[in-house]
PDB file of N, CA and C in Angstrom:
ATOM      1  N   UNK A   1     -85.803  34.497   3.626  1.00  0.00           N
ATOM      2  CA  UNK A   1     -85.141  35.721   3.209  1.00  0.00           C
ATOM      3  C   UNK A   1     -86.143  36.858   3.013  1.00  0.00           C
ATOM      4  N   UNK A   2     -87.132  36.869   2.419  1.00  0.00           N
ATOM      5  CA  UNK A   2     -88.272  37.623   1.940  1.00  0.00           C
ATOM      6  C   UNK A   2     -89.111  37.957   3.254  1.00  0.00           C
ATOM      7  N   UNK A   3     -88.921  36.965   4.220  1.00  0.00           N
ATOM      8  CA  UNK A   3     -89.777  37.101   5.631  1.00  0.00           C
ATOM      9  C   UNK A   3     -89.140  38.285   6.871  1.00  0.00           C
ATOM     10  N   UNK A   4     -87.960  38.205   6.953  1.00  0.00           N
ATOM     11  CA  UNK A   4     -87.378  39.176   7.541  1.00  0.00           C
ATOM     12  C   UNK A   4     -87.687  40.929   6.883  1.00  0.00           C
ATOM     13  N   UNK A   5     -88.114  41.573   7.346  1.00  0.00           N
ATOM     14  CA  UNK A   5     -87.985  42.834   7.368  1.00  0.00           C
ATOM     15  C   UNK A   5     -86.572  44.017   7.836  1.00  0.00           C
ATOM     16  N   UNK A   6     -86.510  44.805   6.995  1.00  0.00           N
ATOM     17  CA  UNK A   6     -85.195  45.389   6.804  1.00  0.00           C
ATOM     18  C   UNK A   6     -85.326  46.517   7.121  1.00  0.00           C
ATOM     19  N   UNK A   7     -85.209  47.488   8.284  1.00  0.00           N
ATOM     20  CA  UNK A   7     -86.230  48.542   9.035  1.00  0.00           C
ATOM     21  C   UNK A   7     -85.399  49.948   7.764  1.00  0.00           C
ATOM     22  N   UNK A   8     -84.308  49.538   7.442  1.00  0.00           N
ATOM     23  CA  UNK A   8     -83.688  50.888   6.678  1.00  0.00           C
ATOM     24  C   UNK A   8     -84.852  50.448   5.193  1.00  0.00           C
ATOM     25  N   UNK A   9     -85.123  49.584   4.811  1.00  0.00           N
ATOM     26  CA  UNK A   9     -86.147  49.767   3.328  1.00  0.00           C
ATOM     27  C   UNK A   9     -87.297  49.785   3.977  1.00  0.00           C
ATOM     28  N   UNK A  10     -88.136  49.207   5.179  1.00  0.00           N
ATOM     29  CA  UNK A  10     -89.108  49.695   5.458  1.00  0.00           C
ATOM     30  C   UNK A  10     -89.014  51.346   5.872  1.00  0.00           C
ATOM     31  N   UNK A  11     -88.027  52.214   5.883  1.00  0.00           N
ATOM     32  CA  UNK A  11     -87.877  53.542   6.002  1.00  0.00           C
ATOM     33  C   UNK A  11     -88.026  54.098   4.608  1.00  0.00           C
ATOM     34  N   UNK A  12     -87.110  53.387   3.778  1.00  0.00           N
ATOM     35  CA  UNK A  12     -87.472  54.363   2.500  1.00  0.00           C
ATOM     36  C   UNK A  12     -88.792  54.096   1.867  1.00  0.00           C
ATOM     37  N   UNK A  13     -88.664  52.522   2.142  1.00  0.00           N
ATOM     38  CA  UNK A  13     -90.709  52.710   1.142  1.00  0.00           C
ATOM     39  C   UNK A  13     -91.510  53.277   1.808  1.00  0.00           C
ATOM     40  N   UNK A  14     -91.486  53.812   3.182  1.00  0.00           N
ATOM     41  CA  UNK A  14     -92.646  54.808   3.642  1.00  0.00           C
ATOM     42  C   UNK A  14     -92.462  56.363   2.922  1.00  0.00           C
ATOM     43  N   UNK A  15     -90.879  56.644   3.167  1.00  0.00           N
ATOM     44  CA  UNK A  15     -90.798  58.076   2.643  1.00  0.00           C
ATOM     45  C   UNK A  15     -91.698  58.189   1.175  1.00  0.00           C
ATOM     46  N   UNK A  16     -91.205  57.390   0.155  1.00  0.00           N
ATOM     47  CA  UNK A  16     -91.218  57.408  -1.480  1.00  0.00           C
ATOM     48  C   UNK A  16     -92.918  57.039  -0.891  1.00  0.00           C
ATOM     49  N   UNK A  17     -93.459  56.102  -0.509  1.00  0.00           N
ATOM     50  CA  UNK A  17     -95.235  56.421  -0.505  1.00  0.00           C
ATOM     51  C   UNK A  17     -95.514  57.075   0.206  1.00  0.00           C
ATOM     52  N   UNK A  18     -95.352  58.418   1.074  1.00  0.00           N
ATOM     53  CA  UNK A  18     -95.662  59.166   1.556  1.00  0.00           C
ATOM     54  C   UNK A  18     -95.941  60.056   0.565  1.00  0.00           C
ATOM     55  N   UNK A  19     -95.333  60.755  -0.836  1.00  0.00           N
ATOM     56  CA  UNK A  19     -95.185  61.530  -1.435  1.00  0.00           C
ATOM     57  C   UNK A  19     -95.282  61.152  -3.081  1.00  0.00           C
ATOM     58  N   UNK A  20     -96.003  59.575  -3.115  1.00  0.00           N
ATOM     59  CA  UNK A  20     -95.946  58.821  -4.298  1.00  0.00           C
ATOM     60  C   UNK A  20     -97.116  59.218  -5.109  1.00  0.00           C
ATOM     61  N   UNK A  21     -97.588  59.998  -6.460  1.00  0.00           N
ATOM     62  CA  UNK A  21     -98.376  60.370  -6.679  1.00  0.00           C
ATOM     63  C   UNK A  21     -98.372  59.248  -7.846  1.00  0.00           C
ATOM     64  N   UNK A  22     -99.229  58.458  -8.270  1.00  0.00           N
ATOM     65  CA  UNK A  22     -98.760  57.407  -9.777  1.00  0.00           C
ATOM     66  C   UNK A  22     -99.272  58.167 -10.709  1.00  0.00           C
ATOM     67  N   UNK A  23     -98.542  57.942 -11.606  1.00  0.00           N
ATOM     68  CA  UNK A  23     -98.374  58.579 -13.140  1.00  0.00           C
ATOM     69  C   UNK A  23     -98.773  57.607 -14.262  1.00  0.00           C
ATOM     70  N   UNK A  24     -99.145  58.055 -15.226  1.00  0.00           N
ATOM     71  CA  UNK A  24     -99.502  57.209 -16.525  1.00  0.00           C
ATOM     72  C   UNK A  24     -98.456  56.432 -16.871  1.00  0.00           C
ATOM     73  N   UNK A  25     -96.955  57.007 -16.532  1.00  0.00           N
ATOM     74  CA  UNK A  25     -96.254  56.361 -16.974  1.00  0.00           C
ATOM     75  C   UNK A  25     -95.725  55.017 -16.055  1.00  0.00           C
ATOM     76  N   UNK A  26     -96.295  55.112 -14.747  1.00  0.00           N
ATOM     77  CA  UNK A  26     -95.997  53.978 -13.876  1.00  0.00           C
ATOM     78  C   UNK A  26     -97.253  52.735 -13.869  1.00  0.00           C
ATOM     79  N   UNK A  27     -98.782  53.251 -14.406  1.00  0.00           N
ATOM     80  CA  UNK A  27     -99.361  52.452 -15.082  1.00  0.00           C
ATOM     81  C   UNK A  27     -98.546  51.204 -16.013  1.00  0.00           C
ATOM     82  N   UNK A  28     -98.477  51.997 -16.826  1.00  0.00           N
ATOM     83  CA  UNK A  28     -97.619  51.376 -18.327  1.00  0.00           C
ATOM     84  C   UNK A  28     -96.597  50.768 -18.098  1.00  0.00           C
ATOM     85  N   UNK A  29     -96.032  51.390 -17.034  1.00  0.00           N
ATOM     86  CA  UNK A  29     -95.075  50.485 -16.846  1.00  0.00           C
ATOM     87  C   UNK A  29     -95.119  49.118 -15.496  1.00  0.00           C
ATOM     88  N   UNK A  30     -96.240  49.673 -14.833  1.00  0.00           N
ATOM     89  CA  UNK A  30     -96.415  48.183 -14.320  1.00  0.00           C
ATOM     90  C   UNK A  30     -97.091  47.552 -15.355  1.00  0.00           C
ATOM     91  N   UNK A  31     -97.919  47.466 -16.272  1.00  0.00           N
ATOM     92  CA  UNK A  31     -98.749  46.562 -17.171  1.00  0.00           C
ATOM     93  C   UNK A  31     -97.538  45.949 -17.937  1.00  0.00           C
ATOM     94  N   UNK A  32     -96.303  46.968 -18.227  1.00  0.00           N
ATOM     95  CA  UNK A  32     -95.366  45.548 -19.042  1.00  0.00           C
ATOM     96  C   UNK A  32     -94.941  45.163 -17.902  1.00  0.00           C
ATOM     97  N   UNK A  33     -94.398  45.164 -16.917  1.00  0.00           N
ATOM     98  CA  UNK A  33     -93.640  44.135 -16.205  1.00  0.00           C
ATOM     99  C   UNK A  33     -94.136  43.220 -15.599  1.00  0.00           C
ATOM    100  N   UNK A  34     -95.900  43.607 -15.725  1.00  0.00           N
ATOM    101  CA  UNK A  34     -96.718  42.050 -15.354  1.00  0.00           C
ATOM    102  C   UNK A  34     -96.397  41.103 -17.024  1.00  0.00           C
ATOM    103  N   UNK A  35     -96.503  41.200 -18.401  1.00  0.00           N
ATOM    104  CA  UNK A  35     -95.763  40.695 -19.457  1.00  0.00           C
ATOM    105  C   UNK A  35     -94.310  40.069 -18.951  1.00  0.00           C
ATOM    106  N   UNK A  36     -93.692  41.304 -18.533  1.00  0.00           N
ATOM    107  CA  UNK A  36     -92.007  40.934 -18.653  1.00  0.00           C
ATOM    108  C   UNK A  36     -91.739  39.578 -17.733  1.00  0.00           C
ATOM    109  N   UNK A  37     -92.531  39.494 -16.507  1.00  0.00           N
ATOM    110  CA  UNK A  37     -92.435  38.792 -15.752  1.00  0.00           C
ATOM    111  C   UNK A  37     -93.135  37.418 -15.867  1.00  0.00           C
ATOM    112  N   UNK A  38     -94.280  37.552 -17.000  1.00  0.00           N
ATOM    113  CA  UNK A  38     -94.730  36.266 -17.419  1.00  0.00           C
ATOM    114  C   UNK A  38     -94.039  35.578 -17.934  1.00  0.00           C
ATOM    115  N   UNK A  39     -92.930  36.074 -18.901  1.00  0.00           N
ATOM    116  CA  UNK A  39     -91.894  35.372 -20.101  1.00  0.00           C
ATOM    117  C   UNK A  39     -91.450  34.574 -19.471  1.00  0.00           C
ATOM    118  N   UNK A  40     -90.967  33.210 -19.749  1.00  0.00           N
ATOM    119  CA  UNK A  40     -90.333  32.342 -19.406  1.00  0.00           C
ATOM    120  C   UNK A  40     -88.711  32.685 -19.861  1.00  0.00           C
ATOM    121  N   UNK A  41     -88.568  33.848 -20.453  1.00  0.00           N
ATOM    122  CA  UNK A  41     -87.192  34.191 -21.091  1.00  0.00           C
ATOM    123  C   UNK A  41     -86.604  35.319 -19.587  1.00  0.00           C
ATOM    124  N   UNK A  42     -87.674  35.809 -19.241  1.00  0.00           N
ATOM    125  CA  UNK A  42     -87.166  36.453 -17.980  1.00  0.00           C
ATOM    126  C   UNK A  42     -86.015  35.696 -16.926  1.00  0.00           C
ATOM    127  N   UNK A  43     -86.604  34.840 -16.384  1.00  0.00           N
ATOM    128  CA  UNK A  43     -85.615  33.990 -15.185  1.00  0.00           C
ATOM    129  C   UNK A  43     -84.721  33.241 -15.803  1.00  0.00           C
ATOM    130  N   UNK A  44     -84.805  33.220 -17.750  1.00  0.00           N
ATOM    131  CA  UNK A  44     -83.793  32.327 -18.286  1.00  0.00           C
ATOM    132  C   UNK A  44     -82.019  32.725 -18.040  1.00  0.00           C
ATOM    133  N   UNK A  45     -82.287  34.178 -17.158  1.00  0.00           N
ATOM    134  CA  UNK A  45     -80.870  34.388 -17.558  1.00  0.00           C
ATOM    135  C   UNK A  45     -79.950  34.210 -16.541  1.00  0.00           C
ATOM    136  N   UNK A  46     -79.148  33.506 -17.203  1.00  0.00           N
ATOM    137  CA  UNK A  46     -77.853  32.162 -16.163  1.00  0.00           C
ATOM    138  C   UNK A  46     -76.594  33.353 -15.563  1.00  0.00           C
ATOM    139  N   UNK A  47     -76.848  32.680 -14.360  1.00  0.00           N
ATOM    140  CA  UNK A  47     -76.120  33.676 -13.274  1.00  0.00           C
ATOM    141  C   UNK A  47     -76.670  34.863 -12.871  1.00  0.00           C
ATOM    142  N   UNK A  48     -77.463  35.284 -12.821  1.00  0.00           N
ATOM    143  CA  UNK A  48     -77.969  36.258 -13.198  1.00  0.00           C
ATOM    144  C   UNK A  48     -78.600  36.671 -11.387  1.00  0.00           C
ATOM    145  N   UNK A  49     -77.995  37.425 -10.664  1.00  0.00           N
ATOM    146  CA  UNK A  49     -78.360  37.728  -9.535  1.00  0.00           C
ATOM    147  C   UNK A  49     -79.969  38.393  -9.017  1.00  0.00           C
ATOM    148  N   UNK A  50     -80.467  37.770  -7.806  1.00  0.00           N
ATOM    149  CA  UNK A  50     -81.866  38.609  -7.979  1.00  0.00           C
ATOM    150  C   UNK A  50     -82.284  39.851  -8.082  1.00  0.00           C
ATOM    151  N   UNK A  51     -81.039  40.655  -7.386  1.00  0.00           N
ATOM    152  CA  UNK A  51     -81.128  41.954  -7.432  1.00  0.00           C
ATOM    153  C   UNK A  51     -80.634  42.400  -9.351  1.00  0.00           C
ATOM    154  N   UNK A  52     -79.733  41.315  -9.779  1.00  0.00           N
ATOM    155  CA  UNK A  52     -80.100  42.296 -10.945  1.00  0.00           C
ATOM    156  C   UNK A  52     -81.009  41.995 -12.353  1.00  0.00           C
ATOM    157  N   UNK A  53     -81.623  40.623 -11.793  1.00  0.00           N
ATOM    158  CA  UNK A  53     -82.785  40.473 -12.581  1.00  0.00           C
ATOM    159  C   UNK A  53     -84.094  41.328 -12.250  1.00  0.00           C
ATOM    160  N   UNK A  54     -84.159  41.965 -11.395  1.00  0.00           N
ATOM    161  CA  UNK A  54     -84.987  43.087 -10.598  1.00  0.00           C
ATOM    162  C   UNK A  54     -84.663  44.358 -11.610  1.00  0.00           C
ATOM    163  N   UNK A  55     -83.564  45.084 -11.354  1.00  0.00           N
ATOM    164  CA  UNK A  55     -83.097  45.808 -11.770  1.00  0.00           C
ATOM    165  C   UNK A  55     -83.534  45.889 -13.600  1.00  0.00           C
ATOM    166  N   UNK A  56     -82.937  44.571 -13.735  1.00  0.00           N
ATOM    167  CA  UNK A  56     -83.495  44.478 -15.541  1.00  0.00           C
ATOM    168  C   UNK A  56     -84.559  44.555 -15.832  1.00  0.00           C
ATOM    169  N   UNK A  57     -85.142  43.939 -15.284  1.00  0.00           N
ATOM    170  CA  UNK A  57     -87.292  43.900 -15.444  1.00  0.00           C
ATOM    171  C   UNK A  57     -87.660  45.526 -15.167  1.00  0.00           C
ATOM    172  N   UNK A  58     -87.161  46.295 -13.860  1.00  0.00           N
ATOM    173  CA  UNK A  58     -87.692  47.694 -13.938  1.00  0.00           C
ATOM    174  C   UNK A  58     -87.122  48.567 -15.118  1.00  0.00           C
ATOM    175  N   UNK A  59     -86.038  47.910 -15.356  1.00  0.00           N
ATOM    176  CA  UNK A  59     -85.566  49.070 -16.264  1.00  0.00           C
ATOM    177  C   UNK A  59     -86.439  49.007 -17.965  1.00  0.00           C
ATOM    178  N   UNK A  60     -86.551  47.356 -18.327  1.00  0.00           N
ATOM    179  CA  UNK A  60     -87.264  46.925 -19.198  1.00  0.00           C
ATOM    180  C   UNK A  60     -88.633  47.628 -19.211  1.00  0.00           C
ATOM    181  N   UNK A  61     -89.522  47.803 -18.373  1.00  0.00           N
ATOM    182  CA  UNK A  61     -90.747  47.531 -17.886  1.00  0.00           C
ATOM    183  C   UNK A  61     -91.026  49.560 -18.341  1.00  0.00           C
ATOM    184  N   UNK A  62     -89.645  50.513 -17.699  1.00  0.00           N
ATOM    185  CA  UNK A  62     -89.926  51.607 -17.813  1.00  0.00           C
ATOM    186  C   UNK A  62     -89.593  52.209 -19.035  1.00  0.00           C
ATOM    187  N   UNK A  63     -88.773  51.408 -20.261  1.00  0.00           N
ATOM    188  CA  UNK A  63     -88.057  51.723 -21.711  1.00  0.00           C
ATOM    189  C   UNK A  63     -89.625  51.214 -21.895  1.00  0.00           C
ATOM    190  N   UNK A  64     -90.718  50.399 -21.919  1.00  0.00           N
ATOM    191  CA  UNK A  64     -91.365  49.942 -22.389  1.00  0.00           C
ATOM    192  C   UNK A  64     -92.748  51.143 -21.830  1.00  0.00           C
ATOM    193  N   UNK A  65     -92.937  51.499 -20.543  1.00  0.00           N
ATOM    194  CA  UNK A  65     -93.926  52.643 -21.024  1.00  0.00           C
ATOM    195  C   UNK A  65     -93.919  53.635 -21.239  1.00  0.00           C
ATOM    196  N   UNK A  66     -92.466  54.358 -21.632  1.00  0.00           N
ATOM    197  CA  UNK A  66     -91.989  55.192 -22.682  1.00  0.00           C
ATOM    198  C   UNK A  66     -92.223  55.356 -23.958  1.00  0.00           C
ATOM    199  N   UNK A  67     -92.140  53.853 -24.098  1.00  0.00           N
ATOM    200  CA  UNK A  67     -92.360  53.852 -25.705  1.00  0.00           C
ATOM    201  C   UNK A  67     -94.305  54.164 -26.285  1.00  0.00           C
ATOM    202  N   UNK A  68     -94.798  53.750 -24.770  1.00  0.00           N
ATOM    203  CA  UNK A  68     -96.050  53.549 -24.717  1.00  0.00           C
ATOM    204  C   UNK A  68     -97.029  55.012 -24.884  1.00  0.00           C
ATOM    205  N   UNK A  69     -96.092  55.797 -24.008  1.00  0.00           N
ATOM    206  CA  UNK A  69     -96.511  57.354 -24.173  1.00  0.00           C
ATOM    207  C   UNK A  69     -96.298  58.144 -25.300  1.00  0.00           C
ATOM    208  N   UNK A  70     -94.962  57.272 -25.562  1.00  0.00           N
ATOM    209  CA  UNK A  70     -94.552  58.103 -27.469  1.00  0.00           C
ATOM    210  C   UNK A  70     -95.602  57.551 -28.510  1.00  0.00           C
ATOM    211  N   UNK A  71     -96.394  56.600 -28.439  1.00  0.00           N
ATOM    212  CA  UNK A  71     -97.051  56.146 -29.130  1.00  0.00           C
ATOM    213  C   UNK A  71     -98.195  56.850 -28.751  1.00  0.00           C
ATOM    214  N   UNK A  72     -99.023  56.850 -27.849  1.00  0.00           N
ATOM    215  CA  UNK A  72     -99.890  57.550 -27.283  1.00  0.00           C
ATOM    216  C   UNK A  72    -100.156  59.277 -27.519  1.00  0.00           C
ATOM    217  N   UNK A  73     -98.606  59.580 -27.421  1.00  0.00           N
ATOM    218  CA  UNK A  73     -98.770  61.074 -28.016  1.00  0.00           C
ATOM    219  C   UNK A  73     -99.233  61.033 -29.719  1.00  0.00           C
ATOM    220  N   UNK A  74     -98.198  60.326 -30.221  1.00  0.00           N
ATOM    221  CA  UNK A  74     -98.332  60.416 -31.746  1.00  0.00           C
ATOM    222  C   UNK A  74     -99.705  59.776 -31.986  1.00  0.00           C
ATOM    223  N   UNK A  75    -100.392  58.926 -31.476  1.00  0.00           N
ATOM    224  CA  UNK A  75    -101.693  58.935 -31.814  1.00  0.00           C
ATOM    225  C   UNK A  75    -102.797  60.401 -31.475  1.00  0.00           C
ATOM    226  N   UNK A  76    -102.507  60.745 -30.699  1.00  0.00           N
ATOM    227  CA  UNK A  76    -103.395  62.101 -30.402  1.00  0.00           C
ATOM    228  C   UNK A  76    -102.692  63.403 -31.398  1.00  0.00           C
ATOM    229  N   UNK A  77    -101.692  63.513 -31.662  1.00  0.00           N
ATOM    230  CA  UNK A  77    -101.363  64.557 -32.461  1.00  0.00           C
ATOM    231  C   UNK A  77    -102.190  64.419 -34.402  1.00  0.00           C
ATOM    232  N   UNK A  78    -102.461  62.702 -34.394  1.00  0.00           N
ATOM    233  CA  UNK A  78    -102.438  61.878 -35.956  1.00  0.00           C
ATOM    234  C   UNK A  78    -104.125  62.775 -35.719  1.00  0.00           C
ATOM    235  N   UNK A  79    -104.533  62.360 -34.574  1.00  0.00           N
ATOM    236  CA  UNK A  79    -105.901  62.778 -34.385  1.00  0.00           C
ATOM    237  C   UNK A  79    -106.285  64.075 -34.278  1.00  0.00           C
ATOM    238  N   UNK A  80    -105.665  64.738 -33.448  1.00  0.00           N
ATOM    239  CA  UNK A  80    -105.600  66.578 -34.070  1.00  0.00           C
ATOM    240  C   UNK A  80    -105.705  66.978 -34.976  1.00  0.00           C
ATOM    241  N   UNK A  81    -104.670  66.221 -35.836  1.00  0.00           N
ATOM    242  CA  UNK A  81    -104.541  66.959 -37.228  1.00  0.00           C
ATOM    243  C   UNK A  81    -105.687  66.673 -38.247  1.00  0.00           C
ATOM    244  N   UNK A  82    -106.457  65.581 -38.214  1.00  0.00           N
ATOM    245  CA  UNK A  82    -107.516  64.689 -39.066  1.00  0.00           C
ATOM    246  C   UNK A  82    -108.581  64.685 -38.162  1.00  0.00           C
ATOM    247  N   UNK A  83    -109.164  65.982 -37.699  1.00  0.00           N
ATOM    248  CA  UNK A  83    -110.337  65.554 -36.851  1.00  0.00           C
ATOM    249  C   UNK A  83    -111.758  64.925 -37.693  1.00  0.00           C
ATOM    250  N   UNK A  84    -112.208  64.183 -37.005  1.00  0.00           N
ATOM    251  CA  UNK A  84    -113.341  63.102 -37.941  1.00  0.00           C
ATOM    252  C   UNK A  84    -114.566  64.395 -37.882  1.00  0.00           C
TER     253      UNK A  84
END
């Protein structure tokens, strides 16, 4: 299944990396979904189709380096305000 190539997604993943610049926030968010994907609680979920255990992990993975940047800001603002 994975061996066949699908010429309409080999079309869009050229467009989207043609014009893919990575962001801090796609860092962060690949670093949790290498986590999300370690969990053994990940693949625990019954019935659970591949496309939308996919779907859950990106969506997980991007609530998670959100939270990463909100933290990140509020550490630099804690530090503004209290310069050493």
């Amino acid at each position: 299944m994975f061996d066949e190539r699908d010429p309409l997604t080999d079309k869009i993943y050229g467009a989207l990396m043609m014009h893919h610049q990575e962001t801090l926030r796609d860092q962060f968010a690949m670093a949790a979904l290498t986590g999300i994907l370690a969990s053994p609680n990940t693949v625990a979920t019954a019935g659970a189709t591949a496309e939308g255990v996919t779907q859950a992990c990106s969506e997980m993975a991007y609530l998670q380096a959100d939270a990463m940047l909100a933290g990140r800001l509020e550490a630099q603002e804690q530090t503004n305000d209290h310069p050493r």
